[in-house]
Protein backbone atom coordinates (compact mmCIF):
# COMPACT_ATOMS: atom_id res chain seq x y z
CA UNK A 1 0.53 -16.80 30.47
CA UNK A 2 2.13 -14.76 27.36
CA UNK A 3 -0.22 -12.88 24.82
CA UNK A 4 1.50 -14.93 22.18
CA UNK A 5 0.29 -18.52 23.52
CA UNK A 6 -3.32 -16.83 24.26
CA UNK A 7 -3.21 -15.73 20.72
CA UNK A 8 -2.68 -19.36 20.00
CA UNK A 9 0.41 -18.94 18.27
CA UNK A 10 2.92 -19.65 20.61
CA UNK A 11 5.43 -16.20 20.83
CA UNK A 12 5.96 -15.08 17.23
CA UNK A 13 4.27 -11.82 18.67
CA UNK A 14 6.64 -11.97 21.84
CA UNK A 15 8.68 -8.90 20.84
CA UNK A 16 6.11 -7.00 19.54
CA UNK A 17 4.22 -7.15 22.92
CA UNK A 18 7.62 -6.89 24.82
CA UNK A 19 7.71 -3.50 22.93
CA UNK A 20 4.55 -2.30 22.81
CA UNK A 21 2.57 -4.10 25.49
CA UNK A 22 -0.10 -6.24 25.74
CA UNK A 23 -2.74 -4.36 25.00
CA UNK A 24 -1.08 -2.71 22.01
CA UNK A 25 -1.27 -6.18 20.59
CA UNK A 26 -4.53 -7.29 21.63
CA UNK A 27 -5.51 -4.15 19.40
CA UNK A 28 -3.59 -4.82 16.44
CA UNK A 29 -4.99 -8.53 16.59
CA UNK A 30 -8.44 -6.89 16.83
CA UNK A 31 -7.58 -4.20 13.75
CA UNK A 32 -9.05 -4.75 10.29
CA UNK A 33 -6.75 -2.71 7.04
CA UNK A 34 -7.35 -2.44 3.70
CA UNK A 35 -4.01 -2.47 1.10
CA UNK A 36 -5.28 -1.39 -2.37
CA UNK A 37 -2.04 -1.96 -4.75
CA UNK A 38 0.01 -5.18 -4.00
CA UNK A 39 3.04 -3.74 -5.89
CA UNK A 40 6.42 -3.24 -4.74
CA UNK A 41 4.91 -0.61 -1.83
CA UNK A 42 2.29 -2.35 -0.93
CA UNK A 43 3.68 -5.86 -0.68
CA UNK A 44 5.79 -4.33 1.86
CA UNK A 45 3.39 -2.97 3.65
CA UNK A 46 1.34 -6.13 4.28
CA UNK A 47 4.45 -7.45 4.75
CA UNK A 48 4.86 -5.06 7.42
CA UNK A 49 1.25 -5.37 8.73
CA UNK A 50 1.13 -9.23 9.04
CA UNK A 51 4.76 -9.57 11.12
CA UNK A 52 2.92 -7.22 13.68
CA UNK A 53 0.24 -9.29 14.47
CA UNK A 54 -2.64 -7.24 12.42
CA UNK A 55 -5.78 -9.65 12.80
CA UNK A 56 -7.54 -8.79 9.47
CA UNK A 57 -6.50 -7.56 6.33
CA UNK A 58 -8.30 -7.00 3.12
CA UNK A 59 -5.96 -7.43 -0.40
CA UNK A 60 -6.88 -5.57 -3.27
CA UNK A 61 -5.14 -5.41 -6.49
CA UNK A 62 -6.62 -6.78 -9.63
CA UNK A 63 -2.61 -7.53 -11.41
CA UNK A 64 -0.48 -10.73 -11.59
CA UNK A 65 3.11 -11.70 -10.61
CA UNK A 66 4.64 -11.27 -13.48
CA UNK A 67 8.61 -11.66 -13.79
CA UNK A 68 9.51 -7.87 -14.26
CA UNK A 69 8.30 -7.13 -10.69
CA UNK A 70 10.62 -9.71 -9.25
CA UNK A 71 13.66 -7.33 -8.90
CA UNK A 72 10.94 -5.26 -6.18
CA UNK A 73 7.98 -6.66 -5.04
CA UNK A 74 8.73 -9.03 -2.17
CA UNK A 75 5.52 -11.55 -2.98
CA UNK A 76 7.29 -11.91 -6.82
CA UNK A 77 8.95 -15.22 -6.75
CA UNK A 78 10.03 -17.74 -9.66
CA UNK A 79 6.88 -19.79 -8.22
CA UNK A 80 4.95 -16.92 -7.80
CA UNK A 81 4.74 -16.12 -11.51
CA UNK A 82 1.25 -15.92 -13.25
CA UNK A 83 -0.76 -15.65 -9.95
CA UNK A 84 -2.80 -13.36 -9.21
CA UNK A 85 -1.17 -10.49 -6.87
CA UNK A 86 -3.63 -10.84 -4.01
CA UNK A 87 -2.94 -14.72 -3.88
CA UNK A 88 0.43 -14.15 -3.66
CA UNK A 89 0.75 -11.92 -0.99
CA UNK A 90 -2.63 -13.83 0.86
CA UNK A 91 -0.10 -17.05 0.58
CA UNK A 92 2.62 -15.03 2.16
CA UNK A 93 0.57 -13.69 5.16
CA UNK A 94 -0.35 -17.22 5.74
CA UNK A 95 2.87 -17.86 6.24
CA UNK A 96 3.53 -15.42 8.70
CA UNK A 97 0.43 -15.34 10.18
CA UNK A 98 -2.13 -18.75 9.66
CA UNK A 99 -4.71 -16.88 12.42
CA UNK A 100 -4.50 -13.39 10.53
CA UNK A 101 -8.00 -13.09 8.58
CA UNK A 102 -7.31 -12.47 4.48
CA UNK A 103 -9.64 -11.02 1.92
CA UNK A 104 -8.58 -11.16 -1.23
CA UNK A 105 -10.39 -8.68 -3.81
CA UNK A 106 -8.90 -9.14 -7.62
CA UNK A 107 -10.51 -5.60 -8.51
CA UNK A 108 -8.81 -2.39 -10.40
CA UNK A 109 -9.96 0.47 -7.79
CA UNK A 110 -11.73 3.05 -9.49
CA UNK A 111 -14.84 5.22 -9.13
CA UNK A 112 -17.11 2.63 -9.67
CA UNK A 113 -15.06 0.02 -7.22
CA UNK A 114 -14.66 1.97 -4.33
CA UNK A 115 -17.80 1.43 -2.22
CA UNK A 116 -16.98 -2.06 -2.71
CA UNK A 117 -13.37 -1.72 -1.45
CA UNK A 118 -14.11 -0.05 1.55
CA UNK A 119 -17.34 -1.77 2.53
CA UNK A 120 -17.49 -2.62 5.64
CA UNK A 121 -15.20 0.49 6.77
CA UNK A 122 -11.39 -0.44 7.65
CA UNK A 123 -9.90 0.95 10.62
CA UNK A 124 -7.24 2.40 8.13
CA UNK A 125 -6.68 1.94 4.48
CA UNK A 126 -3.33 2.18 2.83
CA UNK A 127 -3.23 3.20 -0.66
CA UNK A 128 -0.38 2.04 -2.72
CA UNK A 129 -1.23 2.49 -5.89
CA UNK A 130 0.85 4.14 -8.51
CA UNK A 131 -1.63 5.16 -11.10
CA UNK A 132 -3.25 8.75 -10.46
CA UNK A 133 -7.15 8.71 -11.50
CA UNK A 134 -7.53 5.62 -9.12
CA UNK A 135 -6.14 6.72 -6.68
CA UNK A 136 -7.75 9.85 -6.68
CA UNK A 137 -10.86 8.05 -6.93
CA UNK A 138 -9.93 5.96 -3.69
CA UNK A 139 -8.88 8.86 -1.96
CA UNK A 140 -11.46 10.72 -2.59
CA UNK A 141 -14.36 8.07 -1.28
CA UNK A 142 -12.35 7.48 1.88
CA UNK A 143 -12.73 11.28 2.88
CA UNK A 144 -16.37 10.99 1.97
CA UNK A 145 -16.68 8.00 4.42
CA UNK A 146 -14.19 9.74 7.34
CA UNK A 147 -11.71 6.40 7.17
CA UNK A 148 -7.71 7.12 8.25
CA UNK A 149 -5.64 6.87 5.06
CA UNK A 150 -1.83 6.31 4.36
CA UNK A 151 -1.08 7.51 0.75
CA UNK A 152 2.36 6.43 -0.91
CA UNK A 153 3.54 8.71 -3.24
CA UNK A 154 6.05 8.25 -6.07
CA UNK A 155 8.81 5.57 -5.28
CA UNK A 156 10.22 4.94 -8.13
CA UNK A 157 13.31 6.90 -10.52
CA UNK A 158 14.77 7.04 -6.29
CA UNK A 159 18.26 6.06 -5.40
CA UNK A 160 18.41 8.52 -2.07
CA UNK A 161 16.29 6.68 1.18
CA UNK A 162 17.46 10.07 3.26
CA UNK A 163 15.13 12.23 1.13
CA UNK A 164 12.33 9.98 1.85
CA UNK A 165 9.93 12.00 3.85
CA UNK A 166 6.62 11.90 5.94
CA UNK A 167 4.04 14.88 5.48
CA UNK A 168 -0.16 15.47 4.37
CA UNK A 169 -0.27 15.76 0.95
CA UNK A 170 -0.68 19.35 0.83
CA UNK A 171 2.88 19.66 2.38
CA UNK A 172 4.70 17.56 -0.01
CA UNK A 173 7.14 18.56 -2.50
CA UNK A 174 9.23 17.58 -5.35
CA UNK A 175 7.03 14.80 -5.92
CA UNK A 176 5.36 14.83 -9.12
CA UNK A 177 2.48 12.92 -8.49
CA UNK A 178 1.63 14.19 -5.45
CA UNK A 179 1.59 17.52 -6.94
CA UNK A 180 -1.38 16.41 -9.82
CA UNK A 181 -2.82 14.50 -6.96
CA UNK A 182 -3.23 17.55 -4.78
CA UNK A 183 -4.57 19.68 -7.74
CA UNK A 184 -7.45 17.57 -8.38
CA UNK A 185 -8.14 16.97 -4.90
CA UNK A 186 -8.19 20.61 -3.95
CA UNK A 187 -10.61 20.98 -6.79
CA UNK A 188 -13.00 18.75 -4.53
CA UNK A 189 -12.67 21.04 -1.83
CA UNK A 190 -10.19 18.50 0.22
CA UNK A 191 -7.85 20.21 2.73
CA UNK A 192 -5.43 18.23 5.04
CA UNK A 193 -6.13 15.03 6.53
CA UNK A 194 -4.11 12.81 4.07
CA UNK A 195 -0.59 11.46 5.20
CA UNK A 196 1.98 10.46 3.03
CA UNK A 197 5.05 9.01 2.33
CA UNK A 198 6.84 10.80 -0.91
CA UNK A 199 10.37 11.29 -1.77
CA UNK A 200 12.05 15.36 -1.60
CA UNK A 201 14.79 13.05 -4.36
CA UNK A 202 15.10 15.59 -7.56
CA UNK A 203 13.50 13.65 -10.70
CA UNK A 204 13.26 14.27 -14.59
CA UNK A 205 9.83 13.14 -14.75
CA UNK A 206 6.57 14.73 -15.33
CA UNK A 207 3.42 12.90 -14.24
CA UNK A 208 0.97 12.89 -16.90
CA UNK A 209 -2.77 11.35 -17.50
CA UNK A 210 -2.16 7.08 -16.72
CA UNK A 211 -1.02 5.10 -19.37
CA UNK A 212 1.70 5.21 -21.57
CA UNK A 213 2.96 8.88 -23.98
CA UNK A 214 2.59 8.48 -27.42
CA UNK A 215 6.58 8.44 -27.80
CA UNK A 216 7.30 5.59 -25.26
CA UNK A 217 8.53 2.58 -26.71
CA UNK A 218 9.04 0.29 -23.38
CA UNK A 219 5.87 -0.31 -21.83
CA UNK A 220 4.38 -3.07 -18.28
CA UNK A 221 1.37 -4.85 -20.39
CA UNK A 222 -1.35 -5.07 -17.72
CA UNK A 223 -3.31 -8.01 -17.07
CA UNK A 224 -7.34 -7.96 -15.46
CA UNK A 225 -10.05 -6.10 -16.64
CA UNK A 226 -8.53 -2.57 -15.54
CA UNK A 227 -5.85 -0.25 -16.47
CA UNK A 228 -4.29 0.30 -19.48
CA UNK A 229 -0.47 -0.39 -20.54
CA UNK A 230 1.96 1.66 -18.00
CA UNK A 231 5.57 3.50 -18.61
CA UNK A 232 8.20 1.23 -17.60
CA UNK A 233 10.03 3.28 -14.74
CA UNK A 234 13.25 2.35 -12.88
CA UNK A 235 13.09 1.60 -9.13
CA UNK A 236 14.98 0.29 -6.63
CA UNK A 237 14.09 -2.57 -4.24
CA UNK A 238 15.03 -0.74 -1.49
CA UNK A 239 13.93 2.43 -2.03
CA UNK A 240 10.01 0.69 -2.85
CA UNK A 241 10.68 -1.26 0.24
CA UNK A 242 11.36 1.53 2.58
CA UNK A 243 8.04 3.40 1.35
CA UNK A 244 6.37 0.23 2.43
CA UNK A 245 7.72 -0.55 5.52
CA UNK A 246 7.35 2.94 6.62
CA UNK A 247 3.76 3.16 5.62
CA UNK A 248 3.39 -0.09 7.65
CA UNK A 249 5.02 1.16 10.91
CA UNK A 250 2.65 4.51 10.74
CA UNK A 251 -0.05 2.16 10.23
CA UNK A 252 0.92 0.37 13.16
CA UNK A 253 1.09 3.55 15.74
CA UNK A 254 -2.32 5.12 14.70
CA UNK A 255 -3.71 1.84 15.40
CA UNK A 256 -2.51 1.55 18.77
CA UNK A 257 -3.60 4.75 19.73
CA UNK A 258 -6.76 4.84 18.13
């Protein structure tokens, strides 16, 4: 008998299994991640996540479609508009996947979130989010509890997919947020141990404290009870994509051999 009808949805896993093997799958199946930030990254990576077979998967983001992320984030739809992020993309994974397990948690991650986020434990957590206290926050508690993370760096003001790169955080470069991130985490005594996907692309940008400069004129209102209005930055579908789906597909090998 195939995996696929044991799983009890006929073969939509067939290739994966065909790939990978049968066990490989039986592990994914059995594999709980966490996504914090739903966004144009993260989207992907769930989208990623589900289409392999993962059996649980926790959603947290506490934003709403709204129609300026259509043009990158793949749960932003004309009928998608108004709903809560997590909803979206839960909606989508049941789609893919009715016998994956969904969690949706509308929260902003921050320093007083965390233990909530990660309680119980994941077997990895992927961190797409674009905002830097948060995620240091998140990144920070996950090294406290010893849980694998996947960090996305910045994806956005890209255009080149072959400078997209894969490295720990302390190795990265030309990325401006990584390089703030890794300041403050060194400053917490953090060494290796975080991998990330970040972009070697030259930008004019210089990451500064969340929210938007006095001078900026174009700014994302945010909706929830966190964060605070955001610079509008240009991005690609593509290039957000790519981060997402290559966040996904490391996700996908750690599992296996963990």
């Amino acid at each position: 008998m195939s995996f696929g009808k044991e799983y009890g949805i006929m073969d939509r896993f067939l290739r994966i299994e065909r790939l990978l093997g049968r066990e490989a799958l039986a592990t994914l199946k059995n594999s709980m991640v966490t996504v914090v930030g739903l966004g144009a990254v993260g989207g992907y990576a769930v989208e990623g996540l589900a289409r392999a077979g993962v059996g649980r998967l926790r959603l947290v983001d506490f934003d709403r479609v709204s129609t300026h992320n259509i043009n990158r984030q793949i749960s932003a739809l004309e009928s998608t508009v108004g709903m809560q992020k997590t909803s979206a993309v839960a909606l989508r994974v049941a789609q893919i996947n009715p016998s994956c397990k969904v969690e949706a948690l509308d929260l902003f991650a921050d320093k007083e979130t965390v233990e909530v986020i990660l309680e119980p434990k994941p077997d990895l957590l992927i961190d797409a989010i674009d905002s830097l206290n948060p995620k240091f926050a998140l990144l920070l508690a996950t090294a406290d509890l010893d849980i694998p993370v996947l960090s996305s760096m910045g994806a956005a003001l890209r255009t080149d997919p072959l400078q997209i790169k894969v490295a720990d955080l302390l190795h990265t470069r030309k990325c401006p947020l990584a390089r703030r991130l890794r300041k403050k985490l060194r400053k917490q005594g953090m060494g290796e141990g975080i991998t990330c996907v970040y972009s070697e692309e030259d930008v004019d940008f210089e990451y500064k404290e969340d929210g938007m400069d006095k001078d900026d004129n174009v700014v994302v209102p945010k909706y929830g009870i966190g964060g605070r209005p955001r610079r509008v930055l240009g991005s690609l579908p593509t290039l957000t994509g790519i981060f997402g789906l290559i966040l996904a597909n490391i996700a996908i090998q750690k599992l296996i051999e963990k």
